[in-house]
PDB file of N, CA and C in Angstrom:
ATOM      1  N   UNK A   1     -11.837  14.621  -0.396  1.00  0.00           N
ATOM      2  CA  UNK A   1     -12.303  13.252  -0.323  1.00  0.00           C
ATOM      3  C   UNK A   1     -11.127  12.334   0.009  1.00  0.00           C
ATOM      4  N   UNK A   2     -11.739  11.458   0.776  1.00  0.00           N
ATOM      5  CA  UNK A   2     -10.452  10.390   1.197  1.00  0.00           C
ATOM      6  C   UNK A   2      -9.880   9.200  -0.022  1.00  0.00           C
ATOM      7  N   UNK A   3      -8.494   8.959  -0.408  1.00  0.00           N
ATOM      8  CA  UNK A   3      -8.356   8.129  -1.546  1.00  0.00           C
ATOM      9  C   UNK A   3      -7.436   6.846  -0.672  1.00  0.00           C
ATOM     10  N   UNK A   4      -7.646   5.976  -1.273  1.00  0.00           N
ATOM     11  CA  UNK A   4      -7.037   4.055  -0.962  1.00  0.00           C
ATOM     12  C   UNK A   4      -5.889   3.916  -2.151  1.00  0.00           C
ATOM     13  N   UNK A   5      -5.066   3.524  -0.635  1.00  0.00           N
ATOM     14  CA  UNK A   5      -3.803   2.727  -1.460  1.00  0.00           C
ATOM     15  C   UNK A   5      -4.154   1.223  -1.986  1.00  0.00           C
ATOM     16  N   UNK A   6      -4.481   0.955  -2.886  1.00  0.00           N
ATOM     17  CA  UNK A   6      -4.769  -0.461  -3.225  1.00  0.00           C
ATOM     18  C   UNK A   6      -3.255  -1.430  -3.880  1.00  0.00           C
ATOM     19  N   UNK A   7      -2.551  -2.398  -2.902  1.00  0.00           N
ATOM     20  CA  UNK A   7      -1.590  -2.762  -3.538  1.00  0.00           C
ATOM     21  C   UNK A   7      -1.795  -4.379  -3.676  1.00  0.00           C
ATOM     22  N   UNK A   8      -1.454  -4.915  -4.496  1.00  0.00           N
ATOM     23  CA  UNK A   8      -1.656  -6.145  -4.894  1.00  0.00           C
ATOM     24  C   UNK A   8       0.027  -6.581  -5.088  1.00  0.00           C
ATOM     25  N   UNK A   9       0.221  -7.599  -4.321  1.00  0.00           N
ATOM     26  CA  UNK A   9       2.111  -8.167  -3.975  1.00  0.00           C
ATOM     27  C   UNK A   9       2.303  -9.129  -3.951  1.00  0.00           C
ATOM     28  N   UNK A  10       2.941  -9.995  -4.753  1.00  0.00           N
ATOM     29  CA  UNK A  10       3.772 -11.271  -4.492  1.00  0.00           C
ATOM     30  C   UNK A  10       5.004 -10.926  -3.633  1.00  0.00           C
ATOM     31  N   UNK A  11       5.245 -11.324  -2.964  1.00  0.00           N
ATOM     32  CA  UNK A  11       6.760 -11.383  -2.298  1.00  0.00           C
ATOM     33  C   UNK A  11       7.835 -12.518  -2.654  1.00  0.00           C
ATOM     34  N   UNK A  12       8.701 -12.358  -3.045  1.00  0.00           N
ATOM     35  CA  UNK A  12       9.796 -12.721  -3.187  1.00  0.00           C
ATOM     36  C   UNK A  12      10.814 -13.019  -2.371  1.00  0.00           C
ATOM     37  N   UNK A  13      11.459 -12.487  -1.740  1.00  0.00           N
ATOM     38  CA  UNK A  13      12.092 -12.033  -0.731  1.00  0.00           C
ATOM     39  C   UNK A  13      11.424 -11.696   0.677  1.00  0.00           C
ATOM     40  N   UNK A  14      11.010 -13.049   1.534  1.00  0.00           N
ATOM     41  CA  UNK A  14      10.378 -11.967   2.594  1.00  0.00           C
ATOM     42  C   UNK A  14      11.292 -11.341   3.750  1.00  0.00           C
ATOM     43  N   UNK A  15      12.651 -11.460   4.028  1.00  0.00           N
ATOM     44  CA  UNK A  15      13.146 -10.798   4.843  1.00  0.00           C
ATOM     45  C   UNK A  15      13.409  -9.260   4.346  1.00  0.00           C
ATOM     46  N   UNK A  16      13.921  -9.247   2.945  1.00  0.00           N
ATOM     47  CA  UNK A  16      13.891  -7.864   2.441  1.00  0.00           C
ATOM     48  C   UNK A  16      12.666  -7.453   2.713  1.00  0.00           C
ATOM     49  N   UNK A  17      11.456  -7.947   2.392  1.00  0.00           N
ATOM     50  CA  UNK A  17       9.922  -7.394   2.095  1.00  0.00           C
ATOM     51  C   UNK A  17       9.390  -7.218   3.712  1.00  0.00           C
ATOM     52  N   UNK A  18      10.467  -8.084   4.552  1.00  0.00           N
ATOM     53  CA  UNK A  18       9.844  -7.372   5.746  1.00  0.00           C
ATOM     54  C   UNK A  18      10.169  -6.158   6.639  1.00  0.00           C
ATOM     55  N   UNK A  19      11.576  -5.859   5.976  1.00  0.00           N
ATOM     56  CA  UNK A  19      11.937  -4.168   6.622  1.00  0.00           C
ATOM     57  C   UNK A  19      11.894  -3.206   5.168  1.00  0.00           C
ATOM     58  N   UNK A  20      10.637  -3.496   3.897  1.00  0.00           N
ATOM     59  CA  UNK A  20      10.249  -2.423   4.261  1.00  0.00           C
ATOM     60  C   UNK A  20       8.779  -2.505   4.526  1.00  0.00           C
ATOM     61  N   UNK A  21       7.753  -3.135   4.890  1.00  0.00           N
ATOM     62  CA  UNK A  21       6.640  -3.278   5.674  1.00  0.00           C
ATOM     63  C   UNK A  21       6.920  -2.614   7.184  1.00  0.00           C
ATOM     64  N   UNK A  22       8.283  -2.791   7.776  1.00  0.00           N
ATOM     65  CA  UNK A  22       8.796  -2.059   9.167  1.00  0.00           C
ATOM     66  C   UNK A  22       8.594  -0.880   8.757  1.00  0.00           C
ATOM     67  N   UNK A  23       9.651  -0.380   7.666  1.00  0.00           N
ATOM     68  CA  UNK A  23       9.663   1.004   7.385  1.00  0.00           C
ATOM     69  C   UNK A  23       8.344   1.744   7.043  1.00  0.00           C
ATOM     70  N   UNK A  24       7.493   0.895   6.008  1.00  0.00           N
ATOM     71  CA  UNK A  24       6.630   1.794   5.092  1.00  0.00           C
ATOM     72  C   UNK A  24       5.305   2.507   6.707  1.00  0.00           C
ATOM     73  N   UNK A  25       4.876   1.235   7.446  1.00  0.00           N
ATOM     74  CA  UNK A  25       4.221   1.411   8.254  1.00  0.00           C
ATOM     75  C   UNK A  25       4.147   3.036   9.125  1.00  0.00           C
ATOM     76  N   UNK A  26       5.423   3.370   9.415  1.00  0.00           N
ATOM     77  CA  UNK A  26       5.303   4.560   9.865  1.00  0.00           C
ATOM     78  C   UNK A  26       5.245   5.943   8.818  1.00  0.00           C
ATOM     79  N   UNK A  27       5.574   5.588   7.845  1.00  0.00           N
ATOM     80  CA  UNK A  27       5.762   6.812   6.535  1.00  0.00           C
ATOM     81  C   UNK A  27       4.210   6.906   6.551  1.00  0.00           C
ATOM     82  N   UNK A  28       3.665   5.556   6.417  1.00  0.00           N
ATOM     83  CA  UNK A  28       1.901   5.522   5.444  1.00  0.00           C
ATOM     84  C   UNK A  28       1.534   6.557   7.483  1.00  0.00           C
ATOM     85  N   UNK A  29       1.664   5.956   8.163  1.00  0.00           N
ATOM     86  CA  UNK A  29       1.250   6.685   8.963  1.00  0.00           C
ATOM     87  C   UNK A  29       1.273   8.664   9.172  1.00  0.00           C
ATOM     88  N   UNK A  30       2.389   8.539   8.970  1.00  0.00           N
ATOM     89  CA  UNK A  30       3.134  10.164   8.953  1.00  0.00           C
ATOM     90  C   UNK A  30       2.260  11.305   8.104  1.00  0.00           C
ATOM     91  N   UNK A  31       1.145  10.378   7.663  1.00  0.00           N
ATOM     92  CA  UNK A  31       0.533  10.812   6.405  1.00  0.00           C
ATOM     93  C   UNK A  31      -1.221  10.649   6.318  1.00  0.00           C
ATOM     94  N   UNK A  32      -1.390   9.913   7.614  1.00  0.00           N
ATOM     95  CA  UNK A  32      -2.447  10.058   7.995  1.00  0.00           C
ATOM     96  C   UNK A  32      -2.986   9.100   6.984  1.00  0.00           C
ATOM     97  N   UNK A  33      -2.433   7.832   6.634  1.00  0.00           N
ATOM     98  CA  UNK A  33      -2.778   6.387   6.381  1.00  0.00           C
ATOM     99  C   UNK A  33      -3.119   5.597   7.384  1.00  0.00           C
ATOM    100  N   UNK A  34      -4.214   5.009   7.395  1.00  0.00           N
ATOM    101  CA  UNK A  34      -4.762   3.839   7.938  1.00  0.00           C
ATOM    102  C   UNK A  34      -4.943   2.268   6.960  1.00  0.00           C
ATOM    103  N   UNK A  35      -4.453   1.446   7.433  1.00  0.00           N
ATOM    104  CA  UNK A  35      -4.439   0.158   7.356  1.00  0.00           C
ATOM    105  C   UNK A  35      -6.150  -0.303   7.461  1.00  0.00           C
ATOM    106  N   UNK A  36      -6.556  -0.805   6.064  1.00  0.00           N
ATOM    107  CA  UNK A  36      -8.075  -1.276   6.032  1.00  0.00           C
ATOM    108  C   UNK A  36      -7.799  -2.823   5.825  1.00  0.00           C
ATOM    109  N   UNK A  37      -6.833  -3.344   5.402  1.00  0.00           N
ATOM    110  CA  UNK A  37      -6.739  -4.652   4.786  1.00  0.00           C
ATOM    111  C   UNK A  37      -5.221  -5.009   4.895  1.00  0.00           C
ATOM    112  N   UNK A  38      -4.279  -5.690   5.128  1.00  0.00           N
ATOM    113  CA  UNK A  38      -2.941  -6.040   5.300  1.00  0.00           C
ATOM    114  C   UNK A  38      -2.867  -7.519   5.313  1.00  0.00           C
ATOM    115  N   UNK A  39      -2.725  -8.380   3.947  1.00  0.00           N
ATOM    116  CA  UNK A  39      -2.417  -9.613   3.792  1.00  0.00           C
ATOM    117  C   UNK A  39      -4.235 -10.525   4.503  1.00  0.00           C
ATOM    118  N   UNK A  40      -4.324 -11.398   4.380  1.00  0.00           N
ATOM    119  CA  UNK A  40      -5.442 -11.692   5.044  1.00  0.00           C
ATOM    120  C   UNK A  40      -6.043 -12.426   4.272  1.00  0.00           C
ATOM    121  N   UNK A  41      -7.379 -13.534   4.515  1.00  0.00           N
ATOM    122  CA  UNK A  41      -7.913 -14.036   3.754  1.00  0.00           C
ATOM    123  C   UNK A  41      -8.510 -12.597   2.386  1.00  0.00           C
ATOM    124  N   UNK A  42      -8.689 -14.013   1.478  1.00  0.00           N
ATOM    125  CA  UNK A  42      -8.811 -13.127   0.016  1.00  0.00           C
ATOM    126  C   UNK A  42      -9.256 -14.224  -1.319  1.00  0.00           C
ATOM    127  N   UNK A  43      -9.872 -13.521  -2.398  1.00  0.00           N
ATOM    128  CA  UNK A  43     -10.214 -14.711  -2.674  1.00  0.00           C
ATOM    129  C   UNK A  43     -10.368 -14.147  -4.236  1.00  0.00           C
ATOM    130  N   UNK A  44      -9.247 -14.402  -4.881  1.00  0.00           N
ATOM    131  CA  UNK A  44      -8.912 -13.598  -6.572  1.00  0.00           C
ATOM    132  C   UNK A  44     -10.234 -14.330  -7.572  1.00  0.00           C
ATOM    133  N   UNK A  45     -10.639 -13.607  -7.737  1.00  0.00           N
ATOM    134  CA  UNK A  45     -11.811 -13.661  -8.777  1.00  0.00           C
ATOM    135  C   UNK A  45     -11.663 -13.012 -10.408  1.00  0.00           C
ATOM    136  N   UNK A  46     -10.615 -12.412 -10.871  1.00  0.00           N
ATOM    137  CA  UNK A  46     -10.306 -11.952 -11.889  1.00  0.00           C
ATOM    138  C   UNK A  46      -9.119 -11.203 -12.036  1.00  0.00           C
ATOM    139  N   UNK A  47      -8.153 -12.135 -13.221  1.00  0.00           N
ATOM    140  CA  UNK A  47      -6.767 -11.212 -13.324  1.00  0.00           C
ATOM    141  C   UNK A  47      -5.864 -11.503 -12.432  1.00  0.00           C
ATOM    142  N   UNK A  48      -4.369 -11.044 -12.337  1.00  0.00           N
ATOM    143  CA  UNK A  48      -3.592 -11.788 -12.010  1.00  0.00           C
ATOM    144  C   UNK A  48      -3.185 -12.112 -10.222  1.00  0.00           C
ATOM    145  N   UNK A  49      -3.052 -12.992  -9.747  1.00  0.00           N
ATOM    146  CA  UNK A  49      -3.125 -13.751  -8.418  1.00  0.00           C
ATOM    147  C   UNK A  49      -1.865 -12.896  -7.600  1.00  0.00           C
ATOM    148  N   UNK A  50      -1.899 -12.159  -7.040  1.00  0.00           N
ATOM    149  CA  UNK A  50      -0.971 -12.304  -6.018  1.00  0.00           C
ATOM    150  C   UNK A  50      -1.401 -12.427  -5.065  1.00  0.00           C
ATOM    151  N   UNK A  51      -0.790 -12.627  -4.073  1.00  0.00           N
ATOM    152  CA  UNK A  51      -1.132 -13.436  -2.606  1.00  0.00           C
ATOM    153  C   UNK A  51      -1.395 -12.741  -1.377  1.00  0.00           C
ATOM    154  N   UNK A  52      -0.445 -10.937  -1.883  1.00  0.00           N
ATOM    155  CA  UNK A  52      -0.759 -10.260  -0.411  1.00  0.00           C
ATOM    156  C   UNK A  52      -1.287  -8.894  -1.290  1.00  0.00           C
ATOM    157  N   UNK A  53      -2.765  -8.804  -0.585  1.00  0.00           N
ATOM    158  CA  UNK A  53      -3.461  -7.051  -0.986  1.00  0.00           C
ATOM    159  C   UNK A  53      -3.405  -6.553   0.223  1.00  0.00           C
ATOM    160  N   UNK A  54      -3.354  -4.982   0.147  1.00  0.00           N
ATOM    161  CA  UNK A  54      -3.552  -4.253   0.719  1.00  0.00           C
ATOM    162  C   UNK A  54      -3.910  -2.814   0.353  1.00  0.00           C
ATOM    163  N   UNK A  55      -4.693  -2.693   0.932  1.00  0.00           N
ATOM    164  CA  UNK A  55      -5.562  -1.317   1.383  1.00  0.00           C
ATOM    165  C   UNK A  55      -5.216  -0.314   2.708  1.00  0.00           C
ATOM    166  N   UNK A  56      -5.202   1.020   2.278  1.00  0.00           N
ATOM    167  CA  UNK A  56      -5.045   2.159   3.088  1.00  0.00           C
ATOM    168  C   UNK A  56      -5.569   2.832   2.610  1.00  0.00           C
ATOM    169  N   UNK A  57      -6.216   3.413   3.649  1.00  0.00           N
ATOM    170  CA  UNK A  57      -7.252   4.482   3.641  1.00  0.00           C
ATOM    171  C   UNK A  57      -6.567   6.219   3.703  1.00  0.00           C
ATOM    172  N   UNK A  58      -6.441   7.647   2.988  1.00  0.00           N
ATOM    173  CA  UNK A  58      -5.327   8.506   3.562  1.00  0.00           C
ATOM    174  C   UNK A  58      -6.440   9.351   3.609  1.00  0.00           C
ATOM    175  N   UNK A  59      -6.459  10.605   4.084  1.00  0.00           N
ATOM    176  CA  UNK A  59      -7.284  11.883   4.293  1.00  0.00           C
ATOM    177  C   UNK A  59      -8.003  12.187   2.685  1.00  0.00           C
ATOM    178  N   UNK A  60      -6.669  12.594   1.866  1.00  0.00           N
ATOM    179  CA  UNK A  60      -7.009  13.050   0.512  1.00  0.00           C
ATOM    180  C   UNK A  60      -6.141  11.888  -0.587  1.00  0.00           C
ATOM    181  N   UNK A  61      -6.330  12.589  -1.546  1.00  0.00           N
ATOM    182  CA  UNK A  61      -5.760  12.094  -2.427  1.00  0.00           C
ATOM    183  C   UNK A  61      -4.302  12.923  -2.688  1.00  0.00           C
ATOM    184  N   UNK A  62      -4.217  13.675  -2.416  1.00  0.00           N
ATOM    185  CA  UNK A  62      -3.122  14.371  -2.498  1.00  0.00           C
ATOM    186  C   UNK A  62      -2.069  14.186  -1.476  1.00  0.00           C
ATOM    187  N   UNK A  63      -2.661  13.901   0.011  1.00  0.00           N
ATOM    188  CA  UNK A  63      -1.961  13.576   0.901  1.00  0.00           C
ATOM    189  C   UNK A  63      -1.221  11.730   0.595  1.00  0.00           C
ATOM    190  N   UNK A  64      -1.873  10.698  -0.100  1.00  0.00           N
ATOM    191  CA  UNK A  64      -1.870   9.391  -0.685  1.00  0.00           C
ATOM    192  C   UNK A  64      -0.602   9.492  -1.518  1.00  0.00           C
ATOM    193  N   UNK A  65      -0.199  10.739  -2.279  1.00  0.00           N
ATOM    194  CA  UNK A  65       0.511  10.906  -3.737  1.00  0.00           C
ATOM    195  C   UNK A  65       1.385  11.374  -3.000  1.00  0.00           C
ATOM    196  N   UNK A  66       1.584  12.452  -1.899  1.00  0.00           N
ATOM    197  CA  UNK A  66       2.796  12.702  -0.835  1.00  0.00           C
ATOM    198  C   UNK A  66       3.624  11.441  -0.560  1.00  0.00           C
ATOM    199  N   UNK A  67       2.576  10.769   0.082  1.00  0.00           N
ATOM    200  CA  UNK A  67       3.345   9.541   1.019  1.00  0.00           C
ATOM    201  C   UNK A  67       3.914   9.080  -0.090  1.00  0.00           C
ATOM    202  N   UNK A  68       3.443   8.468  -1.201  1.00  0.00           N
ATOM    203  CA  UNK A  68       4.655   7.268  -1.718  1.00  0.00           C
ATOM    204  C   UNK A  68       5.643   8.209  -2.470  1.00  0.00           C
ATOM    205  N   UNK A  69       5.822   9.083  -2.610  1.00  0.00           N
ATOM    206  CA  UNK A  69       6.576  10.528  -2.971  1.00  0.00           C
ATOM    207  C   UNK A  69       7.724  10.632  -2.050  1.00  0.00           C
ATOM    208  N   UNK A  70       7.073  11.081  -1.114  1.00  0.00           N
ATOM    209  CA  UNK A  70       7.827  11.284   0.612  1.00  0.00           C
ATOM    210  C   UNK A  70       9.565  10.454   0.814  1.00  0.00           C
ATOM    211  N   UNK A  71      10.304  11.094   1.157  1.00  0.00           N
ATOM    212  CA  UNK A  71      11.850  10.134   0.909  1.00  0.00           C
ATOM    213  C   UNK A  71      11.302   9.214   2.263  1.00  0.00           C
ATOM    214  N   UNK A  72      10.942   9.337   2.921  1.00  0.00           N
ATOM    215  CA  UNK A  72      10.852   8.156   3.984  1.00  0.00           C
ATOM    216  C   UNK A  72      10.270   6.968   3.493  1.00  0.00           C
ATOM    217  N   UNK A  73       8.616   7.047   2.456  1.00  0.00           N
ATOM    218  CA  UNK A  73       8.392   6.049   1.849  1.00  0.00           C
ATOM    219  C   UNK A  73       9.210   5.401   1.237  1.00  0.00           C
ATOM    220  N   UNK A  74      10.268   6.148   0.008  1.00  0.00           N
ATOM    221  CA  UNK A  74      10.823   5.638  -1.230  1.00  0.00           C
ATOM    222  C   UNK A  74      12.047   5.283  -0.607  1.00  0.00           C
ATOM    223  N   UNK A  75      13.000   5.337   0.791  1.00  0.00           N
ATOM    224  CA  UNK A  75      13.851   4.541   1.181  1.00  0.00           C
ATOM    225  C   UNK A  75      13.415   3.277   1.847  1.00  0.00           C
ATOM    226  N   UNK A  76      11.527   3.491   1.947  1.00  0.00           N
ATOM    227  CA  UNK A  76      11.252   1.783   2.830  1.00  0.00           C
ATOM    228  C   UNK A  76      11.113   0.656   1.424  1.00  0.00           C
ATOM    229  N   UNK A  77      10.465   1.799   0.246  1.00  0.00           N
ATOM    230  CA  UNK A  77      10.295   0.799  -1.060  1.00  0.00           C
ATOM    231  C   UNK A  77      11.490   0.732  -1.408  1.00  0.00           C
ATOM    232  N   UNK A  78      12.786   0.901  -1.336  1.00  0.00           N
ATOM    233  CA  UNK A  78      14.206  -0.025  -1.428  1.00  0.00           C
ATOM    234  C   UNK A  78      14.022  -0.550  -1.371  1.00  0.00           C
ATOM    235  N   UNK A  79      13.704  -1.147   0.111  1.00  0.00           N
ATOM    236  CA  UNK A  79      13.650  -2.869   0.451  1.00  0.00           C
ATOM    237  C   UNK A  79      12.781  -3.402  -0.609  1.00  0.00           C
ATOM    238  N   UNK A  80      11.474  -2.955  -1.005  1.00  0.00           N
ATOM    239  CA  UNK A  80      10.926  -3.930  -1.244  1.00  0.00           C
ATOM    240  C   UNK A  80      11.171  -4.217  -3.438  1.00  0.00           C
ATOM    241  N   UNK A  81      12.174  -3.109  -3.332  1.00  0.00           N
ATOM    242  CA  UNK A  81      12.273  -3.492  -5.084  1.00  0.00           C
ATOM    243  C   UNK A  81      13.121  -4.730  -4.783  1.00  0.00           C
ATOM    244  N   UNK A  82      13.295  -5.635  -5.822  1.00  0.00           N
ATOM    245  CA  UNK A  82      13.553  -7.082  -5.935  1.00  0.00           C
ATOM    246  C   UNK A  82      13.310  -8.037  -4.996  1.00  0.00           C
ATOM    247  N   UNK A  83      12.310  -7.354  -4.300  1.00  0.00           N
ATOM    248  CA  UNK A  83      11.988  -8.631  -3.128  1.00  0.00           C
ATOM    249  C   UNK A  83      10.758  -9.064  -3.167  1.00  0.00           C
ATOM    250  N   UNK A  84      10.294  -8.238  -4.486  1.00  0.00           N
ATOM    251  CA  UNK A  84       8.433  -8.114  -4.672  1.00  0.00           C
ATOM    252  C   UNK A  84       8.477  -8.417  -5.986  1.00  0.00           C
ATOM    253  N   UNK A  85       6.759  -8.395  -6.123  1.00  0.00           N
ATOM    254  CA  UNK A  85       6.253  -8.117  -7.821  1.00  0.00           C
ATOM    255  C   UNK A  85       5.004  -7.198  -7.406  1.00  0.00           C
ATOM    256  N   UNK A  86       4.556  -6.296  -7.743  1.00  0.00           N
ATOM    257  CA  UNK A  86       4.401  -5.218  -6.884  1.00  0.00           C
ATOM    258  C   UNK A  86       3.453  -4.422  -7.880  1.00  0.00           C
ATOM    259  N   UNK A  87       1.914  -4.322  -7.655  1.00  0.00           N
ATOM    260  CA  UNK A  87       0.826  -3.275  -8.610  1.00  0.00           C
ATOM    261  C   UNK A  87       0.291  -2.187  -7.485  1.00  0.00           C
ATOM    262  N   UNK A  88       0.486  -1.129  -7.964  1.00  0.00           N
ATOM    263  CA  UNK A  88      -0.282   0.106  -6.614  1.00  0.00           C
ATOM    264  C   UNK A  88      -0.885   0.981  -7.147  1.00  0.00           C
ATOM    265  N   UNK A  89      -1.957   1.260  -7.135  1.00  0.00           N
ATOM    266  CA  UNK A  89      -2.634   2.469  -7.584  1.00  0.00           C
ATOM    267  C   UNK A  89      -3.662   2.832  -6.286  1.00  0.00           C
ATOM    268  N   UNK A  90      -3.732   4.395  -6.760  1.00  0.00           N
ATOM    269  CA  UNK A  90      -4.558   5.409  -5.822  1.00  0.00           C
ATOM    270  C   UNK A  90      -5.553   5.878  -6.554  1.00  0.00           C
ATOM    271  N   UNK A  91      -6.570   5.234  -5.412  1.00  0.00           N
ATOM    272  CA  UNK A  91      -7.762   5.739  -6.161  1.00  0.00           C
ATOM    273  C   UNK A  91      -8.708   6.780  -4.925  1.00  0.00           C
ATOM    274  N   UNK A  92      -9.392   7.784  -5.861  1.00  0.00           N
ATOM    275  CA  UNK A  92     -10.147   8.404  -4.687  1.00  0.00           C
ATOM    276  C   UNK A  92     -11.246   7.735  -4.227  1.00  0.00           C
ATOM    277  N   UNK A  93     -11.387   8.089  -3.241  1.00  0.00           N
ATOM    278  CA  UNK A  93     -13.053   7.457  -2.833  1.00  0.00           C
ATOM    279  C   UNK A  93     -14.404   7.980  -3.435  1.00  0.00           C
ATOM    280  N   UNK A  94     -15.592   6.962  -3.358  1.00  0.00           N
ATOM    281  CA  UNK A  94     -16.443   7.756  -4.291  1.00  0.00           C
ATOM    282  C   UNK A  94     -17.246   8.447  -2.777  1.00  0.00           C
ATOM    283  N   UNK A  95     -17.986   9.608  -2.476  1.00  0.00           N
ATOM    284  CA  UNK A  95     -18.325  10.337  -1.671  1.00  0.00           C
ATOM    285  C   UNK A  95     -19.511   9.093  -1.070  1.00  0.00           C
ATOM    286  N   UNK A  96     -19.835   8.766  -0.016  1.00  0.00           N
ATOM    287  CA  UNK A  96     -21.109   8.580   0.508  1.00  0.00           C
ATOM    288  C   UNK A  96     -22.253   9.092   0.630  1.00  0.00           C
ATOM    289  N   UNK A  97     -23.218   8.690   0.086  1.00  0.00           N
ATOM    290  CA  UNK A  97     -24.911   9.661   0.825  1.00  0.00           C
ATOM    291  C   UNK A  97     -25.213   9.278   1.728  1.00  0.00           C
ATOM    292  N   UNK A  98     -25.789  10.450   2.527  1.00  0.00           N
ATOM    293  CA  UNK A  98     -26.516  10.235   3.744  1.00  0.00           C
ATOM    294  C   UNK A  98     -25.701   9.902   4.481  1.00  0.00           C
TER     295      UNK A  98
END
Protein backbone atom coordinates (compact mmCIF):
# COMPACT_ATOMS: atom_id res chain seq x y z
CA UNK A 1 0.00 0.00 0.00
CA UNK A 2 1.11 3.47 -0.81
CA UNK A 3 2.02 5.74 2.52
CA UNK A 4 2.13 10.05 2.66
CA UNK A 5 4.72 12.12 3.90
CA UNK A 6 2.60 14.58 5.81
CA UNK A 7 4.87 17.58 6.97
CA UNK A 8 3.60 20.55 8.67
CA UNK A 9 6.69 23.65 8.71
CA UNK A 10 7.26 26.96 9.88
CA UNK A 11 10.36 28.25 8.30
CA UNK A 12 12.70 30.20 9.89
CA UNK A 13 15.42 30.58 7.84
CA UNK A 14 14.30 30.60 4.27
CA UNK A 15 17.58 30.62 2.45
CA UNK A 16 18.82 27.65 4.59
CA UNK A 17 15.16 26.06 4.14
CA UNK A 18 15.62 26.62 0.56
CA UNK A 19 18.68 24.30 -0.27
CA UNK A 20 17.26 21.79 1.52
CA UNK A 21 13.81 21.84 -0.43
CA UNK A 22 16.71 21.86 -3.58
CA UNK A 23 18.18 18.90 -2.04
CA UNK A 24 15.23 16.94 -0.45
CA UNK A 25 13.29 17.16 -3.94
CA UNK A 26 15.49 14.74 -5.68
CA UNK A 27 16.11 12.19 -2.60
CA UNK A 28 11.93 12.17 -2.10
CA UNK A 29 12.17 11.47 -5.79
CA UNK A 30 14.98 8.68 -5.84
CA UNK A 31 12.35 6.94 -3.91
CA UNK A 32 9.54 7.10 -5.92
CA UNK A 33 7.90 10.22 -3.99
CA UNK A 34 5.50 12.34 -5.58
CA UNK A 35 4.62 15.83 -4.52
CA UNK A 36 0.57 15.97 -3.74
CA UNK A 37 0.65 19.33 -1.89
CA UNK A 38 3.89 21.77 -1.52
CA UNK A 39 3.10 25.05 0.46
CA UNK A 40 -0.19 26.40 -1.09
CA UNK A 41 -3.41 27.73 -0.01
CA UNK A 42 -4.52 26.01 3.36
CA UNK A 43 -6.71 26.68 5.91
CA UNK A 44 -5.71 25.34 9.83
CA UNK A 45 -8.78 24.25 11.45
CA UNK A 46 -7.30 22.53 14.57
CA UNK A 47 -3.94 22.56 16.54
CA UNK A 48 -0.93 24.20 15.91
CA UNK A 49 -0.56 26.77 12.72
CA UNK A 50 2.25 26.39 10.61
CA UNK A 51 2.25 27.98 7.38
CA UNK A 52 3.87 25.43 4.94
CA UNK A 53 2.19 21.55 4.63
CA UNK A 54 3.19 19.16 2.63
CA UNK A 55 2.26 15.93 1.27
CA UNK A 56 4.03 13.06 -0.70
CA UNK A 57 2.72 10.35 -1.92
CA UNK A 58 5.73 7.05 -1.95
CA UNK A 59 4.99 3.43 -3.42
CA UNK A 60 5.06 1.78 0.19
CA UNK A 61 5.53 2.55 3.40
CA UNK A 62 8.68 1.10 3.69
CA UNK A 63 10.03 2.73 0.68
CA UNK A 64 8.64 6.46 2.73
CA UNK A 65 10.90 5.18 5.98
CA UNK A 66 14.01 4.58 3.36
CA UNK A 67 13.85 8.03 2.02
CA UNK A 68 14.02 10.09 5.19
CA UNK A 69 16.62 7.33 6.40
CA UNK A 70 18.54 7.54 3.04
CA UNK A 71 22.04 9.78 3.63
CA UNK A 72 20.95 11.89 0.68
CA UNK A 73 17.69 12.86 2.55
CA UNK A 74 19.42 13.41 6.05
CA UNK A 75 22.30 15.68 4.38
CA UNK A 76 19.26 17.85 2.61
CA UNK A 77 17.50 17.88 6.34
CA UNK A 78 20.90 19.67 7.52
CA UNK A 79 19.79 22.52 5.91
CA UNK A 80 16.66 22.50 7.19
CA UNK A 81 17.51 21.83 11.13
CA UNK A 82 17.53 25.44 12.62
CA UNK A 83 15.99 26.94 9.77
CA UNK A 84 12.57 25.22 10.55
CA UNK A 85 10.06 24.11 13.22
CA UNK A 86 9.31 21.01 11.63
CA UNK A 87 6.27 17.90 12.43
CA UNK A 88 6.52 14.72 9.89
CA UNK A 89 4.86 11.68 10.12
CA UNK A 90 4.18 8.65 7.71
CA UNK A 91 1.20 7.41 7.41
CA UNK A 92 -0.04 4.47 5.22
CA UNK A 93 -2.80 4.87 2.98
CA UNK A 94 -6.12 3.42 3.74
CA UNK A 95 -6.75 0.89 0.54
CA UNK A 96 -9.58 2.15 -1.90
CA UNK A 97 -12.80 0.13 -3.04
CA UNK A 98 -13.73 -0.37 -6.25
Amino acid sequence: MTALWIAHVTVTDAEAYGRYAKAAGPAIAAFGGKFLARGGRYRQLEGNDRARNVVARFPSFEDAVACYESDEYQAALAHAKGASERDLVIVEETPQDG
